[in-house]
N, C-alpha and C. Protein backbone atom coordinates (compact mmCIF):
# COMPACT_ATOMS: atom_id res chain seq x y z
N UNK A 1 0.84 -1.19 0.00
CA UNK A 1 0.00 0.00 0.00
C UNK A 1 0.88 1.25 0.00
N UNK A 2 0.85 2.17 -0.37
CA UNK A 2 1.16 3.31 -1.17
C UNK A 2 0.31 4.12 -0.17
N UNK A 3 1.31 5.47 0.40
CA UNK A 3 1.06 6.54 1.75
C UNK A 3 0.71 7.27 1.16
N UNK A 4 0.04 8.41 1.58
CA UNK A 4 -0.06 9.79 1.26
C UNK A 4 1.19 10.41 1.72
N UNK A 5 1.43 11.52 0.68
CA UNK A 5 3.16 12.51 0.49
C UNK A 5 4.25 11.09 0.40
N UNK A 6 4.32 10.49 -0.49
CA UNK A 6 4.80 9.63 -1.16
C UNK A 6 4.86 9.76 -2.40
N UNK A 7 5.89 9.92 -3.14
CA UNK A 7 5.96 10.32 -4.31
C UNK A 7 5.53 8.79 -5.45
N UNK A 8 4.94 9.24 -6.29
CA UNK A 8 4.39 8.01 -7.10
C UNK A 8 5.01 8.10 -9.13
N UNK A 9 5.46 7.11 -9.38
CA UNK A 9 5.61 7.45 -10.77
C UNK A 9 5.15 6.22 -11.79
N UNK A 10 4.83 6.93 -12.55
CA UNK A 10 3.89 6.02 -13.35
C UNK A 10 3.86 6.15 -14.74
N UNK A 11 4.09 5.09 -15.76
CA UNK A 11 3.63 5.09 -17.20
C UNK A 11 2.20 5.02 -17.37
N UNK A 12 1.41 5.26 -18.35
CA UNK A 12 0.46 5.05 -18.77
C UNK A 12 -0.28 5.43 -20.22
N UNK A 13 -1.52 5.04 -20.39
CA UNK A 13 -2.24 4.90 -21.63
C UNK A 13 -3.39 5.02 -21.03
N UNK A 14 -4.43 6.56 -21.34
CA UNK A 14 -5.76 6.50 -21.04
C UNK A 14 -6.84 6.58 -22.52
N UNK A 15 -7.81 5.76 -22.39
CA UNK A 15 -8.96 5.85 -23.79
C UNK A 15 -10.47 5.92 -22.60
N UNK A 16 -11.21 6.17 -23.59
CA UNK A 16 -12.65 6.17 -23.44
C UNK A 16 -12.81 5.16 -22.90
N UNK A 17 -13.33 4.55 -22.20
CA UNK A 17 -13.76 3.14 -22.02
C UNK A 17 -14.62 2.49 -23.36
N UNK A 18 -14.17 1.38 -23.60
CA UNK A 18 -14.78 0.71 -24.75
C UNK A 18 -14.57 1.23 -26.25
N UNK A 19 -13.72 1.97 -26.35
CA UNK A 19 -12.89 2.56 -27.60
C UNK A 19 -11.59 2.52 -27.91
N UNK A 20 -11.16 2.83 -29.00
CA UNK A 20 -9.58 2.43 -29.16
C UNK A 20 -8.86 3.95 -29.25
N UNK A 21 -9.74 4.94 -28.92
CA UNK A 21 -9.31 6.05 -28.74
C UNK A 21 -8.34 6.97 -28.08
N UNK A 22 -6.67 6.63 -28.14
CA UNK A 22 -6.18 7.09 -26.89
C UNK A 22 -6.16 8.54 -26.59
N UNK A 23 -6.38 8.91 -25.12
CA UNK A 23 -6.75 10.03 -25.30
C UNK A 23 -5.59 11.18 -24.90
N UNK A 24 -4.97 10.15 -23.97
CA UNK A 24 -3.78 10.34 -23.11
C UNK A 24 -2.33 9.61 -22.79
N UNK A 25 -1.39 9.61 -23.39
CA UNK A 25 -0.50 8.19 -22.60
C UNK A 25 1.31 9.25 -23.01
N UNK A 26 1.88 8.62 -21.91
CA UNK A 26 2.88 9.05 -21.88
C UNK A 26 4.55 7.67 -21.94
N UNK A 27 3.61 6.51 -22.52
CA UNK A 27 4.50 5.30 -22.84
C UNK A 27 5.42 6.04 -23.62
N UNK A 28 6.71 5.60 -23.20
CA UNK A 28 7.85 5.91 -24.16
C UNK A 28 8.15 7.31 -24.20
N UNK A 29 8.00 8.15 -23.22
CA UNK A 29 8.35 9.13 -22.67
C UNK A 29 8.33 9.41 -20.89
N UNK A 30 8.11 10.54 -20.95
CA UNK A 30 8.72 10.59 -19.15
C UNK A 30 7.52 10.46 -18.44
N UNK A 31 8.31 9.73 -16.97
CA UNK A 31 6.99 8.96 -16.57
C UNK A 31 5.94 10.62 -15.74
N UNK A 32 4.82 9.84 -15.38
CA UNK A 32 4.01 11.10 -14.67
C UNK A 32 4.28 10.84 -13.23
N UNK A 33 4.60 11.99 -12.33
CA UNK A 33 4.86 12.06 -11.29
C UNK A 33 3.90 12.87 -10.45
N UNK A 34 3.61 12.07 -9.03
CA UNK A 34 2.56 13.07 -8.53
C UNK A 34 2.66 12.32 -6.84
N UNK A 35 2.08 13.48 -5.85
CA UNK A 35 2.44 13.27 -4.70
C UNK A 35 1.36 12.27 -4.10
N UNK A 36 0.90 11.35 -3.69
CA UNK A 36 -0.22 10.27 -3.14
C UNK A 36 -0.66 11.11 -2.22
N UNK A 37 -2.12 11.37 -2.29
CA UNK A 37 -2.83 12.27 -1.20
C UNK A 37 -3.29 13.68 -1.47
N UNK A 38 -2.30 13.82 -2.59
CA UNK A 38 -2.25 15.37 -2.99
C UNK A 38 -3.26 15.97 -3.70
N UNK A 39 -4.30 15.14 -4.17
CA UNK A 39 -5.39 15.44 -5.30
C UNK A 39 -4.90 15.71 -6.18
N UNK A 40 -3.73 15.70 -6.77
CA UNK A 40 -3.30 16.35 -8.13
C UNK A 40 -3.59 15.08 -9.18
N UNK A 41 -4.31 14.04 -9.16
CA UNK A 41 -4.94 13.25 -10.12
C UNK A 41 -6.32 12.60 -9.75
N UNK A 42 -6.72 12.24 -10.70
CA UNK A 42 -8.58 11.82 -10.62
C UNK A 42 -8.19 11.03 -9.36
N UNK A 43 -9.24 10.88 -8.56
CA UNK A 43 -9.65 10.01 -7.87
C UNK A 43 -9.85 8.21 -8.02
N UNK A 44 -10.49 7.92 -8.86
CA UNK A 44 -10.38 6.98 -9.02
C UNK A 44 -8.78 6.21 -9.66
N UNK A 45 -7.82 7.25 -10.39
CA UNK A 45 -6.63 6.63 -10.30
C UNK A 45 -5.79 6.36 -9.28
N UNK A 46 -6.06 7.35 -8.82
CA UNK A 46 -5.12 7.57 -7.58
C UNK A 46 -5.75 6.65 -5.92
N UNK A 47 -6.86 6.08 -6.01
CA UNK A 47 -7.44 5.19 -5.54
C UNK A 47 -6.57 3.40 -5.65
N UNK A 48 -6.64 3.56 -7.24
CA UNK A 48 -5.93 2.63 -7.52
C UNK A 48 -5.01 1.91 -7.50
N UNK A 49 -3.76 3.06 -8.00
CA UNK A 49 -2.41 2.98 -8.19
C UNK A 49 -1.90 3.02 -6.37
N UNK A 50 -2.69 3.47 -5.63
CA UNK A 50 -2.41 3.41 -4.14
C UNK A 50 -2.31 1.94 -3.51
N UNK A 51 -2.75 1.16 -4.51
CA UNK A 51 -2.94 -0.51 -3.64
C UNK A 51 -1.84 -1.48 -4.63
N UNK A 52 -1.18 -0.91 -5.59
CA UNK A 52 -0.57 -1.05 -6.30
C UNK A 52 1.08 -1.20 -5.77
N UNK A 53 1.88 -2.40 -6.25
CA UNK A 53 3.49 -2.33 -5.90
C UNK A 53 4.19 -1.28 -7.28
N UNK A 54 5.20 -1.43 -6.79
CA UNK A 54 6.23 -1.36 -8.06
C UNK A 54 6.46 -2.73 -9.12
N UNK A 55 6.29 -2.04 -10.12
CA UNK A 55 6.19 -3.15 -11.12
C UNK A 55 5.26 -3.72 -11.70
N UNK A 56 4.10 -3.92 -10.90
CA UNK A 56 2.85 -3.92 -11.38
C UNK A 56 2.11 -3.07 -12.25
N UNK A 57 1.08 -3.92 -13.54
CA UNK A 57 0.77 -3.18 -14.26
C UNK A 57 -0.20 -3.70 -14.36
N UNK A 58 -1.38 -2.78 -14.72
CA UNK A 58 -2.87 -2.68 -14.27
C UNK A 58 -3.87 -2.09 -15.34
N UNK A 59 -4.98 -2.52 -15.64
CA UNK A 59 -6.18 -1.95 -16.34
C UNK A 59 -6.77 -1.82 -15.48
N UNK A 60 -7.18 -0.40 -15.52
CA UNK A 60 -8.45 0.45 -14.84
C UNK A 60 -8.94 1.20 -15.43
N UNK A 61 -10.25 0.87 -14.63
CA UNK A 61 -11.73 1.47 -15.21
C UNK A 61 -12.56 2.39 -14.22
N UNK A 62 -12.15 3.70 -14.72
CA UNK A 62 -12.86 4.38 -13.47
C UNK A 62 -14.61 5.18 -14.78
N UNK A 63 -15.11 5.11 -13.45
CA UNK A 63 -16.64 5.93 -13.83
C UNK A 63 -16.35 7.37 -13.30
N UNK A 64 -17.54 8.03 -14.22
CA UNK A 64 -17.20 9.30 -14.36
C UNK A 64 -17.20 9.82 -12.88
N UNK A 65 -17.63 9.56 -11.87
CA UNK A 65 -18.04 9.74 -10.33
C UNK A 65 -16.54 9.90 -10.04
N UNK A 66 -15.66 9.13 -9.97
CA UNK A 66 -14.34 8.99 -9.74
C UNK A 66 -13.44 9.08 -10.42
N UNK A 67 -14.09 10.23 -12.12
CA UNK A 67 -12.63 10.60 -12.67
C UNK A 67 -13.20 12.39 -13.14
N UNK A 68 -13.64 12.75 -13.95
CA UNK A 68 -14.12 14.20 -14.50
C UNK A 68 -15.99 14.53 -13.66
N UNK A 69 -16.16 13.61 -13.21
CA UNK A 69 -18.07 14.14 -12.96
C UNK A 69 -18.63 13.31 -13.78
N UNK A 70 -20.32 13.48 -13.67
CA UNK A 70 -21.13 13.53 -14.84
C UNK A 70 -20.77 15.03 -15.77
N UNK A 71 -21.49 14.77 -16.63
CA UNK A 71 -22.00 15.69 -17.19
C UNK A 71 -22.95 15.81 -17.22
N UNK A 72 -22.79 17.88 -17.05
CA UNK A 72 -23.93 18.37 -16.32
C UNK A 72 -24.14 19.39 -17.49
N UNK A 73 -25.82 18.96 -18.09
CA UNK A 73 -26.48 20.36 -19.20
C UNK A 73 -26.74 21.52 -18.83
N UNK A 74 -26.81 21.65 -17.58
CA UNK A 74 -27.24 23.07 -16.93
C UNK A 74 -25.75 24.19 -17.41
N UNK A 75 -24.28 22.95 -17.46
CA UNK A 75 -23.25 24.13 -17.40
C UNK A 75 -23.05 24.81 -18.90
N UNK A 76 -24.30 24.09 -19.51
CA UNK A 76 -24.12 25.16 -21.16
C UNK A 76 -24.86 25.94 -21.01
N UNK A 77 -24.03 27.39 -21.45
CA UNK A 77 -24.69 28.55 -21.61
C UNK A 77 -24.71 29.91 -22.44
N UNK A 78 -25.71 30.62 -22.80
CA UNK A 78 -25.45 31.40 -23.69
C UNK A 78 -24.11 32.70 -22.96
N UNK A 79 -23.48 32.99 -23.37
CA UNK A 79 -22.79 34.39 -22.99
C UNK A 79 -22.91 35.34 -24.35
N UNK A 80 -23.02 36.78 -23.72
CA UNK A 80 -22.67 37.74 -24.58
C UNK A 80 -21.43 37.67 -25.68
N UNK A 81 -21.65 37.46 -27.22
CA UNK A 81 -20.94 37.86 -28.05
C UNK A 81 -19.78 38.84 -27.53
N UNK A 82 -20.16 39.82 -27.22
CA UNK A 82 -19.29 41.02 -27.10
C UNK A 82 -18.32 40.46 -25.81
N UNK A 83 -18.48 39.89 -25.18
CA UNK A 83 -17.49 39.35 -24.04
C UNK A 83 -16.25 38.14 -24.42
N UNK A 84 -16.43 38.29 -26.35
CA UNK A 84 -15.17 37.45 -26.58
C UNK A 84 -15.09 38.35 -27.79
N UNK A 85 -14.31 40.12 -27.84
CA UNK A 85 -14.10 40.68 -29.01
C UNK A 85 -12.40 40.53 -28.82
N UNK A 86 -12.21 40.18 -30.42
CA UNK A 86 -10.68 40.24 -30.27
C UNK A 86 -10.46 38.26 -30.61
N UNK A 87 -11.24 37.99 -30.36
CA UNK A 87 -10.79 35.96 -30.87
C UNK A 87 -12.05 35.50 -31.72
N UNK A 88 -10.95 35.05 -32.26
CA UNK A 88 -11.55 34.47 -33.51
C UNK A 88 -12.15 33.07 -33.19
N UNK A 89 -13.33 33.12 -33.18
CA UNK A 89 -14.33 31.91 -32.32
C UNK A 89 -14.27 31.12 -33.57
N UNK A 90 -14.18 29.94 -32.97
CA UNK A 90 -14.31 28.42 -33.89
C UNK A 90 -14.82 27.56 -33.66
N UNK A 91 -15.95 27.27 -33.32
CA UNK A 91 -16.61 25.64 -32.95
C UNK A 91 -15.98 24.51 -32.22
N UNK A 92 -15.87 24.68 -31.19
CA UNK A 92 -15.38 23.46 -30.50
C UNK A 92 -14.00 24.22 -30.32
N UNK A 93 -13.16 24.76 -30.21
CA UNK A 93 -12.13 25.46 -29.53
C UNK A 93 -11.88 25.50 -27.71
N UNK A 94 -11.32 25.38 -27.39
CA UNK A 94 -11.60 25.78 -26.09
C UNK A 94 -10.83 27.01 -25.26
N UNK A 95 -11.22 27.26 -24.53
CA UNK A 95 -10.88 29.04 -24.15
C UNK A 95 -10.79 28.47 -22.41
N UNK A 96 -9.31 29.82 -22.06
CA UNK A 96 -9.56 29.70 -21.19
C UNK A 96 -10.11 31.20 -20.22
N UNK A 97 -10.52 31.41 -19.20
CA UNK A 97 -11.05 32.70 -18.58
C UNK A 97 -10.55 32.44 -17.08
N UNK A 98 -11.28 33.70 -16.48
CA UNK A 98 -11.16 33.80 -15.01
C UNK A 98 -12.28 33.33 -14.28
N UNK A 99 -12.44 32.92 -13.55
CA UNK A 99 -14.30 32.61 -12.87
C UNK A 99 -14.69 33.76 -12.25
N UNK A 100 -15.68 33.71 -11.50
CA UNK A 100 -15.53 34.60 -10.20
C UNK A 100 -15.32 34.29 -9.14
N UNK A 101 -14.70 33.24 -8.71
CA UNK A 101 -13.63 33.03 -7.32
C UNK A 101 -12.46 33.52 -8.21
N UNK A 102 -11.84 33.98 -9.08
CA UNK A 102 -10.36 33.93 -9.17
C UNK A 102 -10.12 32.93 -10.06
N UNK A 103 -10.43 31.93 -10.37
CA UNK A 103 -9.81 30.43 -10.51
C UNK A 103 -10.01 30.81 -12.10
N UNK A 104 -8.77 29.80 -12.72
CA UNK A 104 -9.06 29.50 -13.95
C UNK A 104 -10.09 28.90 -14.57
N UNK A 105 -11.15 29.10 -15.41
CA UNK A 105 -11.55 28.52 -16.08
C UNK A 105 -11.74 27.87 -17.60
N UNK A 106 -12.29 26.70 -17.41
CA UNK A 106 -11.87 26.34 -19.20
C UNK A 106 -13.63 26.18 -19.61
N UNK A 107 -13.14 26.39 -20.97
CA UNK A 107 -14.66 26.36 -21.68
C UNK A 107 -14.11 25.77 -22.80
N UNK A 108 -15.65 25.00 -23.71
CA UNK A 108 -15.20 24.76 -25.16
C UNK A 108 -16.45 25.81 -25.67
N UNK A 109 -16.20 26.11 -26.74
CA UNK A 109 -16.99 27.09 -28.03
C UNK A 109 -17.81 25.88 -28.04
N UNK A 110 -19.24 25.68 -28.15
CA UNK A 110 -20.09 24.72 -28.53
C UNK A 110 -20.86 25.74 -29.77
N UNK A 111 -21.23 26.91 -30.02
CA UNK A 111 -21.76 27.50 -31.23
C UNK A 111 -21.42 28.77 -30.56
N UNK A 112 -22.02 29.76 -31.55
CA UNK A 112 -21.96 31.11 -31.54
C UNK A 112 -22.59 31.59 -33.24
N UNK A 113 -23.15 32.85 -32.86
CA UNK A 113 -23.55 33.75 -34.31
C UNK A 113 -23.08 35.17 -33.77
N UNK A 114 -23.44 36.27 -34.00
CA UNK A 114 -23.36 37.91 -33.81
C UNK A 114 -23.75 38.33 -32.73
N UNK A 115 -24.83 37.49 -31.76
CA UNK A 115 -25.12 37.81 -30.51
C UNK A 115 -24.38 36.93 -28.89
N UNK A 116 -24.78 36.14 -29.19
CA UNK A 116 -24.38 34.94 -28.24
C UNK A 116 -23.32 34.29 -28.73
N UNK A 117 -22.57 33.77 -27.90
CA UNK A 117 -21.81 32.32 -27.70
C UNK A 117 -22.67 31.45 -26.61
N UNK A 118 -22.43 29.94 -27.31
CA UNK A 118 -22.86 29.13 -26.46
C UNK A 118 -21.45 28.37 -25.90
N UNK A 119 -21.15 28.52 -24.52
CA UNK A 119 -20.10 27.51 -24.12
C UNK A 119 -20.62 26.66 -23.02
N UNK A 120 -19.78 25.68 -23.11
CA UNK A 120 -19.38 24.25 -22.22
C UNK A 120 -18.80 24.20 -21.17
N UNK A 121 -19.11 24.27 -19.70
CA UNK A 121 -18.07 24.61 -18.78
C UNK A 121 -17.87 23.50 -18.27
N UNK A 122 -18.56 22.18 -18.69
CA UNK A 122 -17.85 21.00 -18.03
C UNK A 122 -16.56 19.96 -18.60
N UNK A 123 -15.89 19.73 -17.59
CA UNK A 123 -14.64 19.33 -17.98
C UNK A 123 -14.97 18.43 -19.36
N UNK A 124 -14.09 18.32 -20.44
CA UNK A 124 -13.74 17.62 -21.75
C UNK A 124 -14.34 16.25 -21.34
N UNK A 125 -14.03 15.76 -20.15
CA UNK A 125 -14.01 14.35 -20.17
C UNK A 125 -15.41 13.99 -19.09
N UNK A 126 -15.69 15.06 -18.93
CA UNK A 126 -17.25 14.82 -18.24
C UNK A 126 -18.17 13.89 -18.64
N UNK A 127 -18.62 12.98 -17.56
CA UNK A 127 -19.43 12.03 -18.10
C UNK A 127 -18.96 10.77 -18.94
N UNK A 128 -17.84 10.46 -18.93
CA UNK A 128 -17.16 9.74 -19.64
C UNK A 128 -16.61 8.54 -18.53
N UNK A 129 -16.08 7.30 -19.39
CA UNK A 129 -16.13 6.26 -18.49
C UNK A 129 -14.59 6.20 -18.62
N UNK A 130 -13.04 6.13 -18.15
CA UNK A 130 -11.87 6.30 -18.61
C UNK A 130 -11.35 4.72 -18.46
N UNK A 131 -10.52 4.48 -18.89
CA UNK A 131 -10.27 3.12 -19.35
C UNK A 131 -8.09 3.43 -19.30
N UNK A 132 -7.73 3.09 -18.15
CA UNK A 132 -6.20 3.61 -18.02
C UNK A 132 -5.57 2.24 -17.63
N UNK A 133 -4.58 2.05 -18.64
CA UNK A 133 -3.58 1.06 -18.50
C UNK A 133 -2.46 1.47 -18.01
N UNK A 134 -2.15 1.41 -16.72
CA UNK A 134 -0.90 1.55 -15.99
C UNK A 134 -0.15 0.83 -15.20
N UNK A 135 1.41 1.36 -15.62
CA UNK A 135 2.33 0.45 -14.77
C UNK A 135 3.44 1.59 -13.86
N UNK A 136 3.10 0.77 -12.75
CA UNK A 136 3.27 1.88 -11.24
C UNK A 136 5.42 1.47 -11.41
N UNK A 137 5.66 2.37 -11.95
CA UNK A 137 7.36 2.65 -11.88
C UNK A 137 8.12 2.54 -10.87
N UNK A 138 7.34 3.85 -9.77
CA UNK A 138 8.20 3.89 -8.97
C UNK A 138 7.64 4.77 -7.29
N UNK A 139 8.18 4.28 -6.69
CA UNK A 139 7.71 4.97 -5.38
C UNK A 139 9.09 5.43 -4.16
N UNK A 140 8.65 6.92 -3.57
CA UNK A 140 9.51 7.12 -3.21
C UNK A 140 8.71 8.74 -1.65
N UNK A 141 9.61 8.45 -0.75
CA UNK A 141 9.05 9.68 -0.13
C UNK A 141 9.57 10.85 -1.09
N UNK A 142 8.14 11.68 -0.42
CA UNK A 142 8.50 13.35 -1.12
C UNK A 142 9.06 14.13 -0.37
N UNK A 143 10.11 15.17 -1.06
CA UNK A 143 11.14 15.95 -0.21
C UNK A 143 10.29 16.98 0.36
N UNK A 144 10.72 17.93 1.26
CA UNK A 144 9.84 18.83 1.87
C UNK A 144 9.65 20.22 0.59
N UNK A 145 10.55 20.25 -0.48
CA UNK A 145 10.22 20.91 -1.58
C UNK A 145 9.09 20.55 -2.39
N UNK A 146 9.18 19.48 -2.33
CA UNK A 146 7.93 18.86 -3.25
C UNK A 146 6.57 19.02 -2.49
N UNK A 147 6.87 18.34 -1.22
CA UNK A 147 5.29 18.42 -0.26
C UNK A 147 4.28 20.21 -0.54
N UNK A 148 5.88 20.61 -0.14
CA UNK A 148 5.61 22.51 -0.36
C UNK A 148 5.03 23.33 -1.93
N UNK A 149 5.28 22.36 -2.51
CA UNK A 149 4.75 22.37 -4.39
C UNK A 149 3.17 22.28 -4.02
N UNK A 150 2.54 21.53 -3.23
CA UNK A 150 1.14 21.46 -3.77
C UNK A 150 0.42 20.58 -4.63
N UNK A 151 -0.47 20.61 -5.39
CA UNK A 151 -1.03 19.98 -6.44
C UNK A 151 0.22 20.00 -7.72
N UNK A 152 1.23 20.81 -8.19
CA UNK A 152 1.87 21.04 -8.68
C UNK A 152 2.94 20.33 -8.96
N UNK A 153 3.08 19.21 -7.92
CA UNK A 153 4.14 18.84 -7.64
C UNK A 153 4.06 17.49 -8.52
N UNK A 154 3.82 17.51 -9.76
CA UNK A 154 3.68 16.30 -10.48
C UNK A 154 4.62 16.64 -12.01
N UNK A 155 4.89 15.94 -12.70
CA UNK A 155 6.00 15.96 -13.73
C UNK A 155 4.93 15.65 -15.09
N UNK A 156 5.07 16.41 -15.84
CA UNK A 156 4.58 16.29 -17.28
C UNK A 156 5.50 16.43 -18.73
N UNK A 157 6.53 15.33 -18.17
CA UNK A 157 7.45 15.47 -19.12
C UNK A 157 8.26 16.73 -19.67
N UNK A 158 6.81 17.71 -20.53
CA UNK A 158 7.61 19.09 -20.97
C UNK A 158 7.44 20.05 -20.16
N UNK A 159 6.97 19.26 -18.55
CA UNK A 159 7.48 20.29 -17.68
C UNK A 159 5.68 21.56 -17.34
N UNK A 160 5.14 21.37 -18.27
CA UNK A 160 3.64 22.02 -17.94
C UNK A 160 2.22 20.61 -17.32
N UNK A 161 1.28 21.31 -17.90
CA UNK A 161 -0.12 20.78 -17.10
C UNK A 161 -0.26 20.16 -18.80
N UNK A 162 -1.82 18.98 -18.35
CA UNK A 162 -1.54 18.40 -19.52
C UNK A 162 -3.52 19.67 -19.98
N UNK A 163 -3.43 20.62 -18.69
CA UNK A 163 -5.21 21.32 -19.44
C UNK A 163 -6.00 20.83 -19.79
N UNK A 164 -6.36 19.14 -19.11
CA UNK A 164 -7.63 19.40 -20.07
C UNK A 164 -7.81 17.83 -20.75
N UNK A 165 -6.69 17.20 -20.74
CA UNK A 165 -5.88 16.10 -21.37
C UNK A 165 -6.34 14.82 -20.74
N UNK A 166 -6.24 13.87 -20.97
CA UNK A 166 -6.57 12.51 -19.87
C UNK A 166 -5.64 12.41 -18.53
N UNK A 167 -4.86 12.25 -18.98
CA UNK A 167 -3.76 11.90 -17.53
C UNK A 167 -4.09 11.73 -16.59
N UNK A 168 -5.20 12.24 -15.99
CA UNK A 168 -5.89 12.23 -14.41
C UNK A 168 -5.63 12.99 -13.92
N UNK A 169 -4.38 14.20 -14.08
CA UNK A 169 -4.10 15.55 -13.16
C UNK A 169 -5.26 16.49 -13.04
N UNK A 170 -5.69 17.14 -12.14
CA UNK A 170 -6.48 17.91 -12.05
C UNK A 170 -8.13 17.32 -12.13
């Protein structure tokens, strides 16, 4: 069993459940790193990979409850045209904004004409069933730099967030 503030590293391959769609995988590049406990990946992975040794490699199937939500229709909504002058709107694009706590938010363009935009505020993978083949690399305590990182404290190869991406971060 695998602690919380334990550093965790991991290959993987995420698809849709029941598709050959990959949506996410970082095989044959650098592994994903993230602190156990830290929330910085879905729940249901990090559920997982917690009961997991080194070396072991695993198919999992998390439901949307324990990876992005359902999806929820209430979070489509019209906004004012004029509150996106200056970008060039495209159908299915996704944008990011400020909320009103502060926090980042992401949207996708679902339509728009001269008055309205209609956007999407639920995560990409909302409502979706994820289907992640992983093999648990490596385990290790986290330094007090890392603990002090936060949600942050996870490795994405080129060094950013994957926004939005399968991986399970965020």
């Amino acid at each position: 069993m695998i602690n919380n503030n334990q550093v965790v590293s991991i290959e993987y391959q995420v698809k849709e459940d029941g598709t050959e769609n990959i949506l996410d995988s970082n095989i044959g590049g650098k592994p994903l790193e993230f602190i156990m406990g830290s929330g910085a990946v879905i729940k249901g992975l990090e559920d997982a990979v917690a009961k997991m040794s080194v070396g072991d490699k695993q198919e999992i199937v998390i439901a949307p409850n324990d990876a992005y939500g359902e999806y929820i229709s209430d979070y489509v909504q019209e906004v004012p045209r004029e509150q996106f002058v200056g970008i060039d709107l495209q159908a299915g694009m996704t944008l990011f904004g400020q909320g009103d706590n502060g926090q980042t938010v992401q949207v996708i363009v679902k339509d728009f004409n001269d008055d309205i935009v209609i956007v999407d505020y639920n995560h990409p993978l909302a409502g979706k069933t994820l289907s992640f083949a992983v093999t648990l690399l490596d385990v290790r305590e986290a330094t007090e730099q890392e603990l002090s990182q936060g949600l942050h404290a996870h490795n994405h190869g080129d060094g950013g967030c994957c926004g939005g991406g399968g991986c399970g971060c965020h």
